[in-house]
Protein backbone atom coordinates (compact mmCIF):
# COMPACT_ATOMS: atom_id res chain seq x y z
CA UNK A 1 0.00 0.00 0.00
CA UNK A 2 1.18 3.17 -0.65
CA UNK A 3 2.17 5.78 2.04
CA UNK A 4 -0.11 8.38 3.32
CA UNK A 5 0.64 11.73 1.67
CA UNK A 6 0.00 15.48 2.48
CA UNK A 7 -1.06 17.03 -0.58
CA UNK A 8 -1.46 21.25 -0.93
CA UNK A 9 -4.72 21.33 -2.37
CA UNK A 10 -4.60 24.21 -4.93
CA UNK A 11 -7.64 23.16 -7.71
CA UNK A 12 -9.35 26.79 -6.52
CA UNK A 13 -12.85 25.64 -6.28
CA UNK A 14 -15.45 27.51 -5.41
CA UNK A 15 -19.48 26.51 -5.22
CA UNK A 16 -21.44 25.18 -8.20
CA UNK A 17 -23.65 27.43 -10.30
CA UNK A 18 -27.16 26.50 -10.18
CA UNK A 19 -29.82 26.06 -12.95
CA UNK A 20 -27.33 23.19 -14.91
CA UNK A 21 -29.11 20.56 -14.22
CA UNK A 22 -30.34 20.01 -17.26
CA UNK A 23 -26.93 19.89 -18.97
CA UNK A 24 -26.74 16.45 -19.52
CA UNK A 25 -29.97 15.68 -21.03
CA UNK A 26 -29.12 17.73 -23.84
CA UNK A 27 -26.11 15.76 -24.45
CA UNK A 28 -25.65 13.01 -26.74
CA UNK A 29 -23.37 10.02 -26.79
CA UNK A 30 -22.96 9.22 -23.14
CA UNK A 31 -21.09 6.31 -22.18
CA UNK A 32 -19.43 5.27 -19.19
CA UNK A 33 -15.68 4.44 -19.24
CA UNK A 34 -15.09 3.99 -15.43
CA UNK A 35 -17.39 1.76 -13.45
CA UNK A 36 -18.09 3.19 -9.85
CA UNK A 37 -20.03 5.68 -7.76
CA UNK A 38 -19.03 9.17 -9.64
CA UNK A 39 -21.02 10.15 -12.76
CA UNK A 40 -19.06 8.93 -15.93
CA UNK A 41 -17.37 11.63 -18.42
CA UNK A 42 -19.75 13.20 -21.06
CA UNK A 43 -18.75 13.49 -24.55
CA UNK A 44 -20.52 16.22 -26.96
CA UNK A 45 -20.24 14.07 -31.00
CA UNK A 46 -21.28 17.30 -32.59
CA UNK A 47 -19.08 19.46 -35.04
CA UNK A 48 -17.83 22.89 -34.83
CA UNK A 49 -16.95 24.70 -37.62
CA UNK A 50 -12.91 23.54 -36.63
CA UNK A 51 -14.00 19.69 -36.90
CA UNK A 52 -14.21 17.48 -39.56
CA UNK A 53 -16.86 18.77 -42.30
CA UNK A 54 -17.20 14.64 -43.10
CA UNK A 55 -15.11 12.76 -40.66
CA UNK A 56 -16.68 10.70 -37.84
CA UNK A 57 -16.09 11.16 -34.38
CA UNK A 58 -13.02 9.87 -32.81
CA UNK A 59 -12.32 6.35 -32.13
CA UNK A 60 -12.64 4.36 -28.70
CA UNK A 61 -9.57 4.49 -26.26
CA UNK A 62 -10.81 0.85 -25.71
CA UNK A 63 -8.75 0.60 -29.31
CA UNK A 64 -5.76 2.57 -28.06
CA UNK A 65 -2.24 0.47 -26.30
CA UNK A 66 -2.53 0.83 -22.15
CA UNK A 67 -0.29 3.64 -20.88
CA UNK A 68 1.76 2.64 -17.78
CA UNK A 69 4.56 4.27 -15.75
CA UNK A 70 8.18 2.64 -16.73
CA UNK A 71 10.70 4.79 -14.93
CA UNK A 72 11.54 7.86 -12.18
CA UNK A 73 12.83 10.48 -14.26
CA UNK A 74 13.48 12.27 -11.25
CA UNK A 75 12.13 12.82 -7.70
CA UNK A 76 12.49 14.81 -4.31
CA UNK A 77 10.84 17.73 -6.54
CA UNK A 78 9.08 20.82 -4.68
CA UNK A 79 5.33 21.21 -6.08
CA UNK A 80 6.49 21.41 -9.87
CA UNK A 81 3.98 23.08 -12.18
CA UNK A 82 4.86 22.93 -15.67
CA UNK A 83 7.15 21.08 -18.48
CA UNK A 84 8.98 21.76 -21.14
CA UNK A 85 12.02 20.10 -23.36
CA UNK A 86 14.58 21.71 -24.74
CA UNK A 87 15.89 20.37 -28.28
CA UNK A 88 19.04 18.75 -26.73
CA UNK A 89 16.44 16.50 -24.89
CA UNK A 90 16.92 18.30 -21.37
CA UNK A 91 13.74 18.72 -19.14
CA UNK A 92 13.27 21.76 -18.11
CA UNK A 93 10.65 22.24 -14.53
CA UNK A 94 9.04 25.10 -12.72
CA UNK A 95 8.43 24.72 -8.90
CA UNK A 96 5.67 26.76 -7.83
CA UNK A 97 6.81 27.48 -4.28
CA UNK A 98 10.56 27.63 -4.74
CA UNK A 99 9.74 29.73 -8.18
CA UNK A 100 13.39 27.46 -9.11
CA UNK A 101 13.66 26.50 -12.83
CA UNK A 102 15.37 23.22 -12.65
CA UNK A 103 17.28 21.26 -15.73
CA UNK A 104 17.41 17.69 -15.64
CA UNK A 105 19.37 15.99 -18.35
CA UNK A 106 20.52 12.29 -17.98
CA UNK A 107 18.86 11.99 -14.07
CA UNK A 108 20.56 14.69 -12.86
CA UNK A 109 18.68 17.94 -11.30
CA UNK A 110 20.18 21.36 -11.85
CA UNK A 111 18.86 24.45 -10.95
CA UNK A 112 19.63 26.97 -13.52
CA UNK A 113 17.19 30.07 -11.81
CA UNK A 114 15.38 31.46 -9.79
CA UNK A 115 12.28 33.75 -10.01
CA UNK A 116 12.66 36.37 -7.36
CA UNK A 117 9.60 38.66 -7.68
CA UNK A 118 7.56 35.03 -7.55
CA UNK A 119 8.58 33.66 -4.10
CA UNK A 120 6.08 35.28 -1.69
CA UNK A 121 2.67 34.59 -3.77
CA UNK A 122 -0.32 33.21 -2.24
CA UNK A 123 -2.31 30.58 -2.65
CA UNK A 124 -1.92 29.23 -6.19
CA UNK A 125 0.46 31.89 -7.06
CA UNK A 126 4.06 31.43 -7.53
CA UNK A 127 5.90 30.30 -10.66
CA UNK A 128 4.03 28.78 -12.74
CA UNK A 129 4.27 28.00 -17.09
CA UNK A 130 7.31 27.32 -18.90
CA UNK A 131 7.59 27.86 -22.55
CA UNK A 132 10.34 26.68 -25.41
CA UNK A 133 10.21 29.26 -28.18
CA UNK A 134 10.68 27.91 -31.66
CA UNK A 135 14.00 29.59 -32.57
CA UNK A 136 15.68 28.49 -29.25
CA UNK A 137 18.33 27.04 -31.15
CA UNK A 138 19.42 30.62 -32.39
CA UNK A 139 17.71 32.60 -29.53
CA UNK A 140 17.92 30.32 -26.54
CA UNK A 141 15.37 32.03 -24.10
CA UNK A 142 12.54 30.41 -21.88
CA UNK A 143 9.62 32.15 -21.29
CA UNK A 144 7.66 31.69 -17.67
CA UNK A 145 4.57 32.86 -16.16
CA UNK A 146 4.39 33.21 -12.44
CA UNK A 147 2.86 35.74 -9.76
CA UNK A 148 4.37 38.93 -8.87
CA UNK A 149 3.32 41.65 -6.41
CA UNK A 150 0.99 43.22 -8.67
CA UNK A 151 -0.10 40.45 -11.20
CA UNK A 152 0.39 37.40 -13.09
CA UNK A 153 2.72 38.22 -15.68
CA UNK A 154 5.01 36.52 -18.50
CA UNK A 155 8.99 37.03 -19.22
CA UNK A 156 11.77 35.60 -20.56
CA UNK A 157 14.97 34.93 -19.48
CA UNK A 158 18.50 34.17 -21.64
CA UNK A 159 19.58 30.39 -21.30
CA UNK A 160 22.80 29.77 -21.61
CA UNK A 161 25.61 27.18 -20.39
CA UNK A 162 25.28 29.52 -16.49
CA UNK A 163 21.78 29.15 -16.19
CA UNK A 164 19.09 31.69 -16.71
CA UNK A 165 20.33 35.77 -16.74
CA UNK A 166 18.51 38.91 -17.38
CA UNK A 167 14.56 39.04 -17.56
CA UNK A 168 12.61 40.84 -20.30
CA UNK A 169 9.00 41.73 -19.91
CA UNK A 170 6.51 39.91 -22.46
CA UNK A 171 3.12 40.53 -21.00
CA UNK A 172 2.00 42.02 -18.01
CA UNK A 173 -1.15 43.53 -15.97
CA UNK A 174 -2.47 39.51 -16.16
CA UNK A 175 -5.01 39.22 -13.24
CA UNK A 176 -3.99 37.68 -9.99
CA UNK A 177 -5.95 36.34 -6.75
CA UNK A 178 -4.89 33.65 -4.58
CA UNK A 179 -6.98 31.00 -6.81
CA UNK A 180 -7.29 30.83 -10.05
CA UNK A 181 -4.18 32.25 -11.47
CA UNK A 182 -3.82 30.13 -15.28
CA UNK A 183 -0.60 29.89 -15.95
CA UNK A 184 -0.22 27.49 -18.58
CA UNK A 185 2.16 28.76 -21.90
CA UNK A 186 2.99 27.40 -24.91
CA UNK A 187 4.21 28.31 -28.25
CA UNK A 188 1.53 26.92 -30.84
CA UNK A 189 2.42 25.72 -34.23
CA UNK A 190 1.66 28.96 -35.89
CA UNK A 191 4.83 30.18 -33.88
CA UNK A 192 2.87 32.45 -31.15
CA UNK A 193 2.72 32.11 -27.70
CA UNK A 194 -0.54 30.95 -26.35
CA UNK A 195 -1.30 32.09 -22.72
CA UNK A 196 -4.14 30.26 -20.43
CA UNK A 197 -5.58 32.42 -17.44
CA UNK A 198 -8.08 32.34 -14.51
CA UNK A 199 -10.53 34.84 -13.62
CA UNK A 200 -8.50 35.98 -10.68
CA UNK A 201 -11.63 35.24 -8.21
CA UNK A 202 -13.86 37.58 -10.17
CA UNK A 203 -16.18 35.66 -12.34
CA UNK A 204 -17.36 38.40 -14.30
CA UNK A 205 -13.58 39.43 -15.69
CA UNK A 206 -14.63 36.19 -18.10
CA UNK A 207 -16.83 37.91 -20.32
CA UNK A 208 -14.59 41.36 -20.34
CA UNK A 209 -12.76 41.56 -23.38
CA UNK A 210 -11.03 44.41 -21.80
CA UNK A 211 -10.03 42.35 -19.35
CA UNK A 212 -7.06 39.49 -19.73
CA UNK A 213 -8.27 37.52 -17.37
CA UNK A 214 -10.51 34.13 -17.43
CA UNK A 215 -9.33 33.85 -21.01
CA UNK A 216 -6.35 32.39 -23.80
CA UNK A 217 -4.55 34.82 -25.26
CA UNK A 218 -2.07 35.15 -28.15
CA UNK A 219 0.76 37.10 -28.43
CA UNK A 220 3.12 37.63 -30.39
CA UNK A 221 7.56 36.41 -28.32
CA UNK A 222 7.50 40.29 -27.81
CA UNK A 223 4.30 40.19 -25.84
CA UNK A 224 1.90 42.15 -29.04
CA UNK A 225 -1.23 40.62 -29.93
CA UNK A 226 -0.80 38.38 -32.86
CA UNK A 227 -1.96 40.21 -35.84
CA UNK A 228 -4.83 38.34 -36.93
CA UNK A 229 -6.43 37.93 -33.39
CA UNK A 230 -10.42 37.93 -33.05
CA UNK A 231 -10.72 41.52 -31.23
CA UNK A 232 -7.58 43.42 -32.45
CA UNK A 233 -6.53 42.49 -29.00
CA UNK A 234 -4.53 40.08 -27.21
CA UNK A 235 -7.52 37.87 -26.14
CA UNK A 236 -8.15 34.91 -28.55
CA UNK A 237 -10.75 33.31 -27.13
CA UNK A 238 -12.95 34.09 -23.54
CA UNK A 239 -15.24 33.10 -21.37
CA UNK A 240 -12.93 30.97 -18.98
CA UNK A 241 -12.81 30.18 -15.86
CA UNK A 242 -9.70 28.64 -14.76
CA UNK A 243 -7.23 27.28 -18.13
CA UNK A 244 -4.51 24.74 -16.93
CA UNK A 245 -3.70 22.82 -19.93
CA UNK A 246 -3.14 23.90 -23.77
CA UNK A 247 -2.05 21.45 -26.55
CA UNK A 248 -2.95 21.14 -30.41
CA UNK A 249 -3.90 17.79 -32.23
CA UNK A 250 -1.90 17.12 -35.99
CA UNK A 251 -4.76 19.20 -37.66
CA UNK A 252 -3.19 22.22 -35.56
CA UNK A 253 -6.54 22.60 -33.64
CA UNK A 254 -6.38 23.88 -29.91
CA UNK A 255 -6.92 22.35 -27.23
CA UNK A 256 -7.46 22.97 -23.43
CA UNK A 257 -8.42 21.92 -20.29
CA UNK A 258 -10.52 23.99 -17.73
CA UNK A 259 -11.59 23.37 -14.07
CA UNK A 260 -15.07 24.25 -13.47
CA UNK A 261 -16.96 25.45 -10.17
CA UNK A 262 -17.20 21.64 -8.57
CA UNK A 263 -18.97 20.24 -11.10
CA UNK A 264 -18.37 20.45 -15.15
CA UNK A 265 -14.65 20.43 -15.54
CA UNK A 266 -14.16 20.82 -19.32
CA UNK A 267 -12.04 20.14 -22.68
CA UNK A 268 -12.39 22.38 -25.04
CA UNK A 269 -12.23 22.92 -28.97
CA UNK A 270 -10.75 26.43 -29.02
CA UNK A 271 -12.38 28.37 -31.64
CA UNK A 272 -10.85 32.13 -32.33
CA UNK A 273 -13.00 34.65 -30.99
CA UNK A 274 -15.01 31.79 -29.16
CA UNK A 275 -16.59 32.51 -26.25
CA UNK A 276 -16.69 29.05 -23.68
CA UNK A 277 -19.30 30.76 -21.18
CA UNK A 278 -18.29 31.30 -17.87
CA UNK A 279 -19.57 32.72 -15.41
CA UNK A 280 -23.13 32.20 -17.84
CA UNK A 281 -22.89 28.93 -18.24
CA UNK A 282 -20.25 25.57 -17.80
CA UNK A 283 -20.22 22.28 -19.53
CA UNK A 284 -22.15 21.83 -22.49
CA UNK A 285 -25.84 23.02 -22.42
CA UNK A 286 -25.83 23.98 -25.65
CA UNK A 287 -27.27 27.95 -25.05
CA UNK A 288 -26.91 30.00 -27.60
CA UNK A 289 -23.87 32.14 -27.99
CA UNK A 290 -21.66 30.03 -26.09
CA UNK A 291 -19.12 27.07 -26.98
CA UNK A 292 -20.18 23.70 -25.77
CA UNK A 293 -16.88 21.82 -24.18
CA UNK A 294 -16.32 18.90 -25.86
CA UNK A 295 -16.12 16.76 -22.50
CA UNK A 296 -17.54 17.30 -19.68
CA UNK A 297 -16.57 15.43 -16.43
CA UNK A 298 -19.75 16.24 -13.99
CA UNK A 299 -18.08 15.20 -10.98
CA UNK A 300 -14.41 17.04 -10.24
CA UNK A 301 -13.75 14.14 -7.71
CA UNK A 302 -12.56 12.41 -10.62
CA UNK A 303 -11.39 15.24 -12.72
CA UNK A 304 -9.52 18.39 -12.02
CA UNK A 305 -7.44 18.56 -15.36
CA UNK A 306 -4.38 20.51 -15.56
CA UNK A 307 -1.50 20.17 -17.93
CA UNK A 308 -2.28 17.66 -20.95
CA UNK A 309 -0.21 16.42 -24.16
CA UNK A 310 -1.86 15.13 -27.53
CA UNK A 311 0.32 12.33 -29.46
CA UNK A 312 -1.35 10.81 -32.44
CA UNK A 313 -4.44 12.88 -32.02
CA UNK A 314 -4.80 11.65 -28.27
CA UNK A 315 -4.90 14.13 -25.56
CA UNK A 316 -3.47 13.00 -22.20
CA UNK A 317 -4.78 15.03 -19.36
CA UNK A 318 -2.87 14.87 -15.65
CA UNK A 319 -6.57 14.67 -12.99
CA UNK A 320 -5.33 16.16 -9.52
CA UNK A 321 -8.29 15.98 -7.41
CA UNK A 322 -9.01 12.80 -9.78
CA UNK A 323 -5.80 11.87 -9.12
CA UNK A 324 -5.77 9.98 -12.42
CA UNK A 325 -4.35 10.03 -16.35
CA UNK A 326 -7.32 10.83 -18.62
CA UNK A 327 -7.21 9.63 -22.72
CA UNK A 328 -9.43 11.16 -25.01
CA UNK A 329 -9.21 10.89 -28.57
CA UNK A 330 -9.30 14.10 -30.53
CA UNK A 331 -9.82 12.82 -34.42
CA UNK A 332 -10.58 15.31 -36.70
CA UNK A 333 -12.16 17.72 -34.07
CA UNK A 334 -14.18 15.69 -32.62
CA UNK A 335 -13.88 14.16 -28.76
CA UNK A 336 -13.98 10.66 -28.27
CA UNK A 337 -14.60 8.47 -24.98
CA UNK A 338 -12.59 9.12 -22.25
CA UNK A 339 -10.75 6.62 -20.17
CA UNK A 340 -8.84 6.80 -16.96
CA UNK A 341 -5.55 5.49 -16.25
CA UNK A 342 -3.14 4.94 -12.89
CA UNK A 343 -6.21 5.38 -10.54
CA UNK A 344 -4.62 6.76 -7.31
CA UNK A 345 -1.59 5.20 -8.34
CA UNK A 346 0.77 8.08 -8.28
CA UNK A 347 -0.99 10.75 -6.18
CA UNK A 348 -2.01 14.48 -7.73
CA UNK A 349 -0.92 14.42 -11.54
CA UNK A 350 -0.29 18.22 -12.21
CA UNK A 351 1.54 17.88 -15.92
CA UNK A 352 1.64 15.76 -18.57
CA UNK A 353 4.46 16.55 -21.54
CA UNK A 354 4.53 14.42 -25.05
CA UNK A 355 8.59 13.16 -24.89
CA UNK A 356 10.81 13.08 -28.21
CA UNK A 357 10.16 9.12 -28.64
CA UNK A 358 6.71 8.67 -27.99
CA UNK A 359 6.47 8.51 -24.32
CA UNK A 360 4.79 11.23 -21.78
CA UNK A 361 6.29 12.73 -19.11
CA UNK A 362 4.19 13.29 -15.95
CA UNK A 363 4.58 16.06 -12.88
CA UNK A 364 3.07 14.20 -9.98
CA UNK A 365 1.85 17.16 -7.46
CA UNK A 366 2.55 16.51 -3.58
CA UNK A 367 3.98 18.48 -0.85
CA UNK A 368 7.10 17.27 -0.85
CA UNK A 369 9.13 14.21 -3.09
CA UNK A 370 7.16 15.14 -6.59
CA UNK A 371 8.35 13.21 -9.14
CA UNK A 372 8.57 13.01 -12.80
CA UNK A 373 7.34 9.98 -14.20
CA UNK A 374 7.70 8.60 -17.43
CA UNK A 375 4.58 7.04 -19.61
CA UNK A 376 4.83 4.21 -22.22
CA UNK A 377 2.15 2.49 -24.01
CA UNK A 378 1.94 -1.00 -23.77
């Protein structure tokens, strides 16, 4: 049996909205893939206009090989938060506490930083994303989200053979609270960095497209809003309540994952310009003006996604409070059935990163002796 842990809690829930009862009636093509007291995943089989215009949705993970953990990549970590590899094959982690950016190449744990202005934040504060640009090779920076005094905010910092030096601004005046911060970055195939945030405890930011908070953004490395965003603006899509994972599937459609108000934690089809509902509305209940998320877990006991990785068009999310590895297929636009792997296996799973040969590399999230796990299917 494995040893009693004590776990920081930091999925920043708050109460359930009512009047959603009636959001799974309207939904189609509900199966169960977990047998047990808590309500099974919900999959919405519809189209948007970024799915397939004659495709059919995506296959069962039932025909998909077993992931299962092979190897410690590394362990005695403090709360890491976010992943990212480095073309030489190094693994590069945040700590959220520490705010220390750590290498690890070959087993062994450097660290190469440390965010000052991020030590002292609250709650779910602290250092958070970590983004590889595209033209590290020539430019070697990382970019990093975290919590300052005044707001969440992203920078980058110089890499080189020393560790990290200097810190340019990229964008700042990101809302911050001590729950539901975001913080998940990554450069998308189009080359621009993609930026997942939280409302910052105040619902309402969600629908303000003045606002940047409860929303993705897309920016430009220099921080300016990519030049063919929705609202001329640095918000690419709204309506969020709390983003914690970001990936795209081979047809270079968006992805993300999205805790929801103890009930309704989402994955969602990013449309530009879309707007995903909250505070209005969560999960799918198909209300006009509002993007349906194409799964819906309606219990967060078995949810809570954060970080997630697609490989062949399957998106593997990390479940803290569900302390599980979710697999959904994403064919084509379309969600498939979920399926739930390493039940309670390996504690609070807070990242999940798509390795150079195949594998995933998983961020487990406890107080103290995180680890990074490696994934391989089987």
């Amino acid at each position: 049996m494995r040893p009693a842990r004590q776990v920081k809690r930091n999925d920043g829930r708050t109460p359930a909205l009512g009047g959603l009862a009636a959001v799974f009636s309207l939904l189609a093509g509900v199966t169960s893939c977990n047998a047990g007291p808590e309500p099974a995943p919900i999959v919405r089989q519809t189209p948007t206009s970024l799915g397939a215009t004659s495709g059919e949705p995506a296959p069962s993970v039932s025909e998909q090989p077993i992931p299962a953990v092979t190897a410690e990549v590394a362990t005695g970590l403090d709360v890491p938060w976010a992943l990212a590899l480095l073309p030489d094959g190094s693994l590069i982690v945040t700590e959220r506490e520490s705010a220390e950016v750590k290498r690890i190449t070959d087993g062994v744990v450097d660290v190469i930083g440390v965010v000052q202005d991020a030590i002292d934040a609250d709650g779910e504060g602290g250092l958070l994303g970590v983004a590889v640009p595209p033209d590290f090779t020539t430019d070697p920076r990382l970019y990093l989200y975290y919590t300052s005094t005044d707001d969440n905010r992203v920078i980058s910092m110089a890499y080189g053979n020393d560790g990290l030096a200097g810190t340019e601004e990229v964008l700042t005046g990101i809302p911050k609270a001590n729950i539901h911060n975001g913080g998940r970055i990554k450069f998308g195939p189009d080359g621009y960095l993609y930026i997942g945030t939280g409302d910052a405890s105040n619902a309402e930011s969600a629908q303000d497209r003045a606002s940047l908070g409860g929303k993705i953004l897309r920016v430009t490395a220099d921080g300016e809003p990519a030049p063919d965003n929705p609202f001329g603006s640095a918000v690419y899509s709204l309506g969020h309540r709390n983003v914690q994972g970001l990936a795209w599937d081979s047809g270079d459609r968006l992805w993300a994952s999205e805790f929801g108000p103890e009930r309704d934690d989402e994955l969602n089809l990013i449309e530009p310009g879309g707007n995903y509902g909250w505070p209005a509305v969560t999960g799918a209940p198909g209300q006009r003006g509002f993007m349906d998320a194409q799964v819906v877990w309606p219990s967060t006991a078995t949810a809570s996604p954060s970080g997630m990785a697609i490989v062949e068009d399957v998106a593997y999310i990390g479940g803290l409070r569900g302390e599980r590895l979710w697999r959904v297929p994403v064919s084509g636009g379309f969600a498939g059935n979920p399926a739930s792997f390493l039940d309670g296996a390996h504690g609070r799973l807070r990242d999940t990163l798509a390795g150079v040969d195949g594998s995933l590399l998983i961020a487990t999230n406890e107080t103290s002796g995180s680890r990074i796990l490696r994934v391989e299917m089987q």
